[in-house]
PDB file of N, CA and C in Angstrom:
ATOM      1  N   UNK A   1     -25.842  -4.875  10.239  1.00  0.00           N
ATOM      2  CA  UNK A   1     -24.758  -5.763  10.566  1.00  0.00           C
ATOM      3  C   UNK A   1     -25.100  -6.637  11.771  1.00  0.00           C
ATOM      4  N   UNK A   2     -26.078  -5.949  12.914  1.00  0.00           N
ATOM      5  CA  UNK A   2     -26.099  -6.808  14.109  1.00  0.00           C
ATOM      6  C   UNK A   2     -27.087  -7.948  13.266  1.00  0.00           C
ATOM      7  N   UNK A   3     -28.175  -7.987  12.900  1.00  0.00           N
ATOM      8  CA  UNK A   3     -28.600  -9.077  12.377  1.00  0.00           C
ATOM      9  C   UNK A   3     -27.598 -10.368  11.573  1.00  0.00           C
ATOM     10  N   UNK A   4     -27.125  -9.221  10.691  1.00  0.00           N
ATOM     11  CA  UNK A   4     -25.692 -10.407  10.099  1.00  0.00           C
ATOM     12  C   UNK A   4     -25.334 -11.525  11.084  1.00  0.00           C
ATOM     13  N   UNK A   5     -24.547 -10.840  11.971  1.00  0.00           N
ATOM     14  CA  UNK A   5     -23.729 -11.058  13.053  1.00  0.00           C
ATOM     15  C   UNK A   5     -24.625 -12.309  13.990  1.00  0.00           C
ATOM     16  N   UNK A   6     -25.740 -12.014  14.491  1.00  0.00           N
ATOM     17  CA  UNK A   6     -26.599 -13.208  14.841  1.00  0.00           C
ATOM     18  C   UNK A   6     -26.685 -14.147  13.989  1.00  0.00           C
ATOM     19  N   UNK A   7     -27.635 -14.119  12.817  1.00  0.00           N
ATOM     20  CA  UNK A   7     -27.589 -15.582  12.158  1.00  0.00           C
ATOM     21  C   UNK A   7     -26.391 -16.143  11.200  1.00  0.00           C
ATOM     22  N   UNK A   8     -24.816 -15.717  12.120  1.00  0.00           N
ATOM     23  CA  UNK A   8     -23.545 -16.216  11.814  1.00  0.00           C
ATOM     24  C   UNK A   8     -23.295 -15.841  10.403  1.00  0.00           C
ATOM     25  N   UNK A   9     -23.609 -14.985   9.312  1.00  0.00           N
ATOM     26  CA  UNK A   9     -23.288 -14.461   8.322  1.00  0.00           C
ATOM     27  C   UNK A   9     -22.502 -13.385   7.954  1.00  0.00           C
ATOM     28  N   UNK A  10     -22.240 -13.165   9.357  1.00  0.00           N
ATOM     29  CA  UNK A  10     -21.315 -11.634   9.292  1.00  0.00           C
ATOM     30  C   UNK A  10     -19.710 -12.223   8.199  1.00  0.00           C
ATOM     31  N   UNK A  11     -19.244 -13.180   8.386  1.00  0.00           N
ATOM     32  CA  UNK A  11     -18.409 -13.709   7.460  1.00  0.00           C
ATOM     33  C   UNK A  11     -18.348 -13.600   5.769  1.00  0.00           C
ATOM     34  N   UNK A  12     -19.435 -13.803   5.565  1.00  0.00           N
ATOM     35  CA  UNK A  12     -20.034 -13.543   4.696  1.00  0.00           C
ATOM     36  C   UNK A  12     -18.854 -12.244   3.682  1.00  0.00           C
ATOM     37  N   UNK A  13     -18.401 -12.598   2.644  1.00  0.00           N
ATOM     38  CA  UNK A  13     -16.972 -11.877   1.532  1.00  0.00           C
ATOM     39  C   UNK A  13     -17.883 -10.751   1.764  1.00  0.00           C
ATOM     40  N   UNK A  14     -19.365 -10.489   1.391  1.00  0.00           N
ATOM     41  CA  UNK A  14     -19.961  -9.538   0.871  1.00  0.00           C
ATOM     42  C   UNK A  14     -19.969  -8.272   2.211  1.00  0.00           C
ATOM     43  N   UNK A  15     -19.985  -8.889   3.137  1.00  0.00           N
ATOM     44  CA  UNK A  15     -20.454  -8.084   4.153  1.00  0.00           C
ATOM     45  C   UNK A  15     -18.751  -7.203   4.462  1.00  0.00           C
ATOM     46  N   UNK A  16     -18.014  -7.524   3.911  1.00  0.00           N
ATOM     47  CA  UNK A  16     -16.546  -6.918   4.269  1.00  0.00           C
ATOM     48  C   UNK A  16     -16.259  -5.413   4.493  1.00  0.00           C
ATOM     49  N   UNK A  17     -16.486  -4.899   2.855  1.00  0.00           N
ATOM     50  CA  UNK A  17     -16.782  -3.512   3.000  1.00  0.00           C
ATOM     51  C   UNK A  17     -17.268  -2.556   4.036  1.00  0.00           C
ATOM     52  N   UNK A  18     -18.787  -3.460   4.450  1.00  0.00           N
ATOM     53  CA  UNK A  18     -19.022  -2.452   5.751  1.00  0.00           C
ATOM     54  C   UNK A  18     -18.454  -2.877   6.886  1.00  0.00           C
ATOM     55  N   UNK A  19     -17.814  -4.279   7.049  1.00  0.00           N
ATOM     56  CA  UNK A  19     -17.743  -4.353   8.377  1.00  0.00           C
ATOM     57  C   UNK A  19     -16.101  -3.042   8.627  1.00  0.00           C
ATOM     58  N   UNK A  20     -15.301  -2.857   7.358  1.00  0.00           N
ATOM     59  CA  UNK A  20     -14.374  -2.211   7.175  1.00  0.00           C
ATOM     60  C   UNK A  20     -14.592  -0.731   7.454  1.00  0.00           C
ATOM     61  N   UNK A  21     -16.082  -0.282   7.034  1.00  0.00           N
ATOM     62  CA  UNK A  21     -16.621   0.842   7.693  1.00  0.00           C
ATOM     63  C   UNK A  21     -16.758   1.238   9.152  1.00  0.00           C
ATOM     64  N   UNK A  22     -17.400  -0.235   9.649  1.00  0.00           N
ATOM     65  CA  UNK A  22     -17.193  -0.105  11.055  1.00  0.00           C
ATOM     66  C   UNK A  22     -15.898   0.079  11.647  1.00  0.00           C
ATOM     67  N   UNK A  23     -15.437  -0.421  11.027  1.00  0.00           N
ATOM     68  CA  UNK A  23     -14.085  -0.589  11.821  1.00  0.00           C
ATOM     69  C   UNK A  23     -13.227   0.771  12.087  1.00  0.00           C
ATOM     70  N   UNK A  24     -13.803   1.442  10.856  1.00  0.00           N
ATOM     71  CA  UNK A  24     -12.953   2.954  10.581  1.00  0.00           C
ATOM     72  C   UNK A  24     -13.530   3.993  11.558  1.00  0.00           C
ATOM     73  N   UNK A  25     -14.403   3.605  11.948  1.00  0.00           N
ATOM     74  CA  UNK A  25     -14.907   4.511  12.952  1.00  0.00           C
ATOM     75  C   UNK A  25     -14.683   4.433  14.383  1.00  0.00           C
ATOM     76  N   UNK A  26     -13.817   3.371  14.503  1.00  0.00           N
ATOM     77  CA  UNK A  26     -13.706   3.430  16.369  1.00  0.00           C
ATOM     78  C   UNK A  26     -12.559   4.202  16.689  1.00  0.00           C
ATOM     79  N   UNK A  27     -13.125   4.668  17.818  1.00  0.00           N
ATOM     80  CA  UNK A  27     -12.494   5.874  18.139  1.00  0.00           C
ATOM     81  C   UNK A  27     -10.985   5.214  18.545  1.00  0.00           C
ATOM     82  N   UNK A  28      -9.868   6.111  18.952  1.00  0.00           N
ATOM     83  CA  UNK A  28      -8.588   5.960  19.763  1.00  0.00           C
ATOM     84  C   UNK A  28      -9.019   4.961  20.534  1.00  0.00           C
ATOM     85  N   UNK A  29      -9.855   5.663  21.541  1.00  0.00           N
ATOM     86  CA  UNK A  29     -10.296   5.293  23.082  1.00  0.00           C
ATOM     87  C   UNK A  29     -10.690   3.637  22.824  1.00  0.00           C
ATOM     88  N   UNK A  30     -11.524   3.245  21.814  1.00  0.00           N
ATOM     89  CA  UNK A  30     -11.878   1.878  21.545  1.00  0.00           C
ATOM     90  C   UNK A  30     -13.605   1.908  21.706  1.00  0.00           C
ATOM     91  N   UNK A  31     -13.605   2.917  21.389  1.00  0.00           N
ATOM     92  CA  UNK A  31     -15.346   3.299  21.719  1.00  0.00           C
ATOM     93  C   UNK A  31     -16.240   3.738  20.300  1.00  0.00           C
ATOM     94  N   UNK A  32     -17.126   3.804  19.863  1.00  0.00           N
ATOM     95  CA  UNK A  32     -17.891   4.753  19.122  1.00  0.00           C
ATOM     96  C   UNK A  32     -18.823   5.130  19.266  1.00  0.00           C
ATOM     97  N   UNK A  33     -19.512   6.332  18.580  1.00  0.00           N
ATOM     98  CA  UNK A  33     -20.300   7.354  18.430  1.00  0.00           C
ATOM     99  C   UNK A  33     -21.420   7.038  17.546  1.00  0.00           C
ATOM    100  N   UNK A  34     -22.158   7.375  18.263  1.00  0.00           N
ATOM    101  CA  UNK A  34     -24.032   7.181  17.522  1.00  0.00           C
ATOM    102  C   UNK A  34     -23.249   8.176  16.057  1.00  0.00           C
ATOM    103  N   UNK A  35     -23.945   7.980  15.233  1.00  0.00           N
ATOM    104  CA  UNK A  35     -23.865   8.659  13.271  1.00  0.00           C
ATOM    105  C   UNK A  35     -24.728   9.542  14.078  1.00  0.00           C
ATOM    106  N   UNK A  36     -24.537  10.693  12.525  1.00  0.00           N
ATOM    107  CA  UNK A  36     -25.519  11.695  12.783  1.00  0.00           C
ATOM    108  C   UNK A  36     -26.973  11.462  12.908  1.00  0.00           C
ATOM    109  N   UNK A  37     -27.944  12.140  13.489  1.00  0.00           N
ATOM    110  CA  UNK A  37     -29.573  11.570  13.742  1.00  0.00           C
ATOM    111  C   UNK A  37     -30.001  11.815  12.108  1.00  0.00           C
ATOM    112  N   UNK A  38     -31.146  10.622  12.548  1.00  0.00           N
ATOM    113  CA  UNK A  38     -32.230  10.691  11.283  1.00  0.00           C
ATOM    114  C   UNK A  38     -33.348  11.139  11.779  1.00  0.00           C
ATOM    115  N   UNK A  39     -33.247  11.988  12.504  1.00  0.00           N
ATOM    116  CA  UNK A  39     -35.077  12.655  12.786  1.00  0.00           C
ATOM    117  C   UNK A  39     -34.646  13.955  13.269  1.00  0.00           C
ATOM    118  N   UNK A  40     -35.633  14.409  13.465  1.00  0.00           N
ATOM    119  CA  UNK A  40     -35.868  16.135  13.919  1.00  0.00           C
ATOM    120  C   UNK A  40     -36.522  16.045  15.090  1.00  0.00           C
ATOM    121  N   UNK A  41     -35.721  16.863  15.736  1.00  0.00           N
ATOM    122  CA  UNK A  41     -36.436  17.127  16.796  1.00  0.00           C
ATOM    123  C   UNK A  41     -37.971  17.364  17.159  1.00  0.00           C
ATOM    124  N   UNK A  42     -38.257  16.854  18.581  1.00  0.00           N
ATOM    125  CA  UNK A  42     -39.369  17.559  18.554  1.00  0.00           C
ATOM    126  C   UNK A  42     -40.242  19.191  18.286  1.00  0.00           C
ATOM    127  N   UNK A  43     -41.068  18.756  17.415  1.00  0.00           N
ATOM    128  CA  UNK A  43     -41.608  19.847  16.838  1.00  0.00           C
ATOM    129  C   UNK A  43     -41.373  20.639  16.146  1.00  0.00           C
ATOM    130  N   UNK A  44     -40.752  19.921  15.134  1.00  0.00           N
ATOM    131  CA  UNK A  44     -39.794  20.402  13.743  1.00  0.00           C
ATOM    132  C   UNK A  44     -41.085  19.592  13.053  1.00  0.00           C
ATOM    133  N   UNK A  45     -41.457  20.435  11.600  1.00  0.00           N
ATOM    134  CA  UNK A  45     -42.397  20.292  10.975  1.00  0.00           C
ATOM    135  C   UNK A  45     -42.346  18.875  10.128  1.00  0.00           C
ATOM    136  N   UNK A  46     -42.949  17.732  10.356  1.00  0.00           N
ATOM    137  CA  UNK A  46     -42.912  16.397   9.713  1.00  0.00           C
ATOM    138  C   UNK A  46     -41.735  15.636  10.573  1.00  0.00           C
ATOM    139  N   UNK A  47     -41.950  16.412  11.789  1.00  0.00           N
ATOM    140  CA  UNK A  47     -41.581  15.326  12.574  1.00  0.00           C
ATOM    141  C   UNK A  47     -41.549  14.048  12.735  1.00  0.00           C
ATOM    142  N   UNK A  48     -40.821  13.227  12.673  1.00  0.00           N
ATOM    143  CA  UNK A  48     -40.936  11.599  13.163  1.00  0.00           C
ATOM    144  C   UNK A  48     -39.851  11.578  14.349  1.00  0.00           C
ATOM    145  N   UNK A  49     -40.362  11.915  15.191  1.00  0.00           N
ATOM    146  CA  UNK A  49     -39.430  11.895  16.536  1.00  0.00           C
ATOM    147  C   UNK A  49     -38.934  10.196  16.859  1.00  0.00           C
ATOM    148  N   UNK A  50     -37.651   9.875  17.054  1.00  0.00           N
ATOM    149  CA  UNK A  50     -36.864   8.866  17.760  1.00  0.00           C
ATOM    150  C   UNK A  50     -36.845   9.131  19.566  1.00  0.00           C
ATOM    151  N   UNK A  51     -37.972   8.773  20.457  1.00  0.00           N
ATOM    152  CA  UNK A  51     -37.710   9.169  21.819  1.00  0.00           C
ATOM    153  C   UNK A  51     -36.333   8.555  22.277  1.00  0.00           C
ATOM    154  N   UNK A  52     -35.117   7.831  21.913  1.00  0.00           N
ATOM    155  CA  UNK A  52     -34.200   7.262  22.578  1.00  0.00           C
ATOM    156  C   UNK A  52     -33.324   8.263  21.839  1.00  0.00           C
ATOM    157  N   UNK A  53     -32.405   8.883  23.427  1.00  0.00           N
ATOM    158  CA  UNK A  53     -31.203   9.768  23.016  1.00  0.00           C
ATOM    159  C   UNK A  53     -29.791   9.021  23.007  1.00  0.00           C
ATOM    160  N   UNK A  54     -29.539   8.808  21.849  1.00  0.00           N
ATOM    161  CA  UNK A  54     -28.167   7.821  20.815  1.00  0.00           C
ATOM    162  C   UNK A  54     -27.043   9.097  21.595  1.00  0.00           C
ATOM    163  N   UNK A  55     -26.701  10.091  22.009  1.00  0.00           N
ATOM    164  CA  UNK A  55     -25.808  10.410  22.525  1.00  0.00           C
ATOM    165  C   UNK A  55     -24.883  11.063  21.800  1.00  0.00           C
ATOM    166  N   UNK A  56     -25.456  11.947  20.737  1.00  0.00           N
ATOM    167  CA  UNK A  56     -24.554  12.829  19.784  1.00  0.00           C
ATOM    168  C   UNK A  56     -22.999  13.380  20.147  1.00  0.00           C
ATOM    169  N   UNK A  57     -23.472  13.106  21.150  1.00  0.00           N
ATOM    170  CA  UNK A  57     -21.813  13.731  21.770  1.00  0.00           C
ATOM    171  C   UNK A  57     -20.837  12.710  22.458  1.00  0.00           C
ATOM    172  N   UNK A  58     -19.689  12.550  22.357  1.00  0.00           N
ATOM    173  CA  UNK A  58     -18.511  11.669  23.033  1.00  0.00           C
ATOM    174  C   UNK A  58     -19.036   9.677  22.418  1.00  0.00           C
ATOM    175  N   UNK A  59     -18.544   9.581  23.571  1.00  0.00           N
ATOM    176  CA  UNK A  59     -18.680   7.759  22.779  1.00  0.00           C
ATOM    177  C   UNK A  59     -19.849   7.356  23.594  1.00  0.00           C
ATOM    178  N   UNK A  60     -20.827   6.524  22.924  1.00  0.00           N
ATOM    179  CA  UNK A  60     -22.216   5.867  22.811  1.00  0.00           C
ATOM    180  C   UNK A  60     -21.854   4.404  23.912  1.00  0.00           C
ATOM    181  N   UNK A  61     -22.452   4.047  24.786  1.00  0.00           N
ATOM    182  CA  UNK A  61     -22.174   2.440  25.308  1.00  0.00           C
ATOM    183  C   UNK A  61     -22.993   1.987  24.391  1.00  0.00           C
ATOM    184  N   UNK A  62     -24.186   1.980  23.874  1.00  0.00           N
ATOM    185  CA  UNK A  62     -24.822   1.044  23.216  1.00  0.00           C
ATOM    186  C   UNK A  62     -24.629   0.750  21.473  1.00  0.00           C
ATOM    187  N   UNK A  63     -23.987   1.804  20.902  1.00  0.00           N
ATOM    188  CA  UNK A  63     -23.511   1.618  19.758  1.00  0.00           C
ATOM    189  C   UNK A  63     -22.021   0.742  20.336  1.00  0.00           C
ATOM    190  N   UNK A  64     -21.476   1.324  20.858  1.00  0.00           N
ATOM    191  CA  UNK A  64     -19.872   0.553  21.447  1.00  0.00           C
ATOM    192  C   UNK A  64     -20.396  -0.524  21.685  1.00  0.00           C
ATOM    193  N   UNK A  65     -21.221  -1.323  22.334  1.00  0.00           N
ATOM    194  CA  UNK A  65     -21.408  -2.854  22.252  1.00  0.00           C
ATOM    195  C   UNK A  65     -22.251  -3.467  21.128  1.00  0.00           C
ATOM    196  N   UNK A  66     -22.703  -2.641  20.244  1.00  0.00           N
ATOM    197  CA  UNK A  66     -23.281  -3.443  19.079  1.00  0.00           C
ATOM    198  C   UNK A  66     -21.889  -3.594  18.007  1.00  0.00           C
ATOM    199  N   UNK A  67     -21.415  -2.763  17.655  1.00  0.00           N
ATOM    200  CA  UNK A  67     -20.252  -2.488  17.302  1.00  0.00           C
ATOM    201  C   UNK A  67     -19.341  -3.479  17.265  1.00  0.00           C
ATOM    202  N   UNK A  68     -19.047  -3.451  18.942  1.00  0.00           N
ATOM    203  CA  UNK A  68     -18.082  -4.879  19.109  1.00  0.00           C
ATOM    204  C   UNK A  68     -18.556  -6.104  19.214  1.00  0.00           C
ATOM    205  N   UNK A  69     -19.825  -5.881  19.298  1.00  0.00           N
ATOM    206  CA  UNK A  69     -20.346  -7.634  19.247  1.00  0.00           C
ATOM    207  C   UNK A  69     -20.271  -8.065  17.721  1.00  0.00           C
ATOM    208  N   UNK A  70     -20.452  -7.444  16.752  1.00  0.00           N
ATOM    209  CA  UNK A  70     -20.731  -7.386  15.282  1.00  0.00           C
ATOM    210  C   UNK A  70     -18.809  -7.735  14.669  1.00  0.00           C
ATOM    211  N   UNK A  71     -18.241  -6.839  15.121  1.00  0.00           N
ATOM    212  CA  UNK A  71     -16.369  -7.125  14.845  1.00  0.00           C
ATOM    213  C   UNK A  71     -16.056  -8.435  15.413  1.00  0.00           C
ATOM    214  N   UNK A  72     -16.255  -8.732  16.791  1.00  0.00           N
ATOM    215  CA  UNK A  72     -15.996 -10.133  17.255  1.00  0.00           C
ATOM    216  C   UNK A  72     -16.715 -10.987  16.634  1.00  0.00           C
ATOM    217  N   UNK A  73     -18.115 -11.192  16.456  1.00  0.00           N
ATOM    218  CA  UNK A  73     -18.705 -11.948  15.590  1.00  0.00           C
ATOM    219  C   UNK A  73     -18.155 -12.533  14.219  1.00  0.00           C
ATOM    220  N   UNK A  74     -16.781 -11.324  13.470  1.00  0.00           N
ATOM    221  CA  UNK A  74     -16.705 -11.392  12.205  1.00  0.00           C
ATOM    222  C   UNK A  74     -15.416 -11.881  12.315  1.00  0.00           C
ATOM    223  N   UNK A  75     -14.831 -11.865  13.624  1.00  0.00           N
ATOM    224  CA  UNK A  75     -12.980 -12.245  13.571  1.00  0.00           C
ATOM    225  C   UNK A  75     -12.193 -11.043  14.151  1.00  0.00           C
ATOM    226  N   UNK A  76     -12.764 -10.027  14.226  1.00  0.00           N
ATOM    227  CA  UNK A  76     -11.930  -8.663  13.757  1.00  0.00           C
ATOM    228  C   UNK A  76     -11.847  -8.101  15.228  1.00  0.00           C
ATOM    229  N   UNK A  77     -12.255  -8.572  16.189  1.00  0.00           N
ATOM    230  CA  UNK A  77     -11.825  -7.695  17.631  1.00  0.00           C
ATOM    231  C   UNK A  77     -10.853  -8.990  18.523  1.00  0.00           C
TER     232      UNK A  77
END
């Protein structure tokens, strides 16, 4: 979606659905939460480690500003 959202396509009928996804996920507070991880920890067998910690727990600042840059981009914040 953040790509959308840059080259002004987030408008786009097609893109609705998910931006409707996003939307379902912000918290009360006005914040959201990294999704569950796509990797395994270190030294879990076929590891592909992600070194940046997304913040499994409570609300994310850097998902919370991709998030809202992507909703404002589309009309929706």
């Amino acid at each position: 979606m953040t790509i959308l959202a840059r080259m002004g396509l987030v408008r786009d009928p097609r893109a609705s659905e998910a931006l409707d996804l996003l939307a379902g996920r912000e918290r009360e507070d006005g914040t959201w939460t990294a999704a569950r991880p796509w990797w395994r920890p270190p030294g879990s067998s076929g590891s592909n480690v992600e070194v940046v910690d997304w913040g499994r727990k409570g609300p994310n600042e850097l998902v919370t500003l991709d998030a809202a840059r992507v909703l404002r981009a589309a009309g929706r914040l």
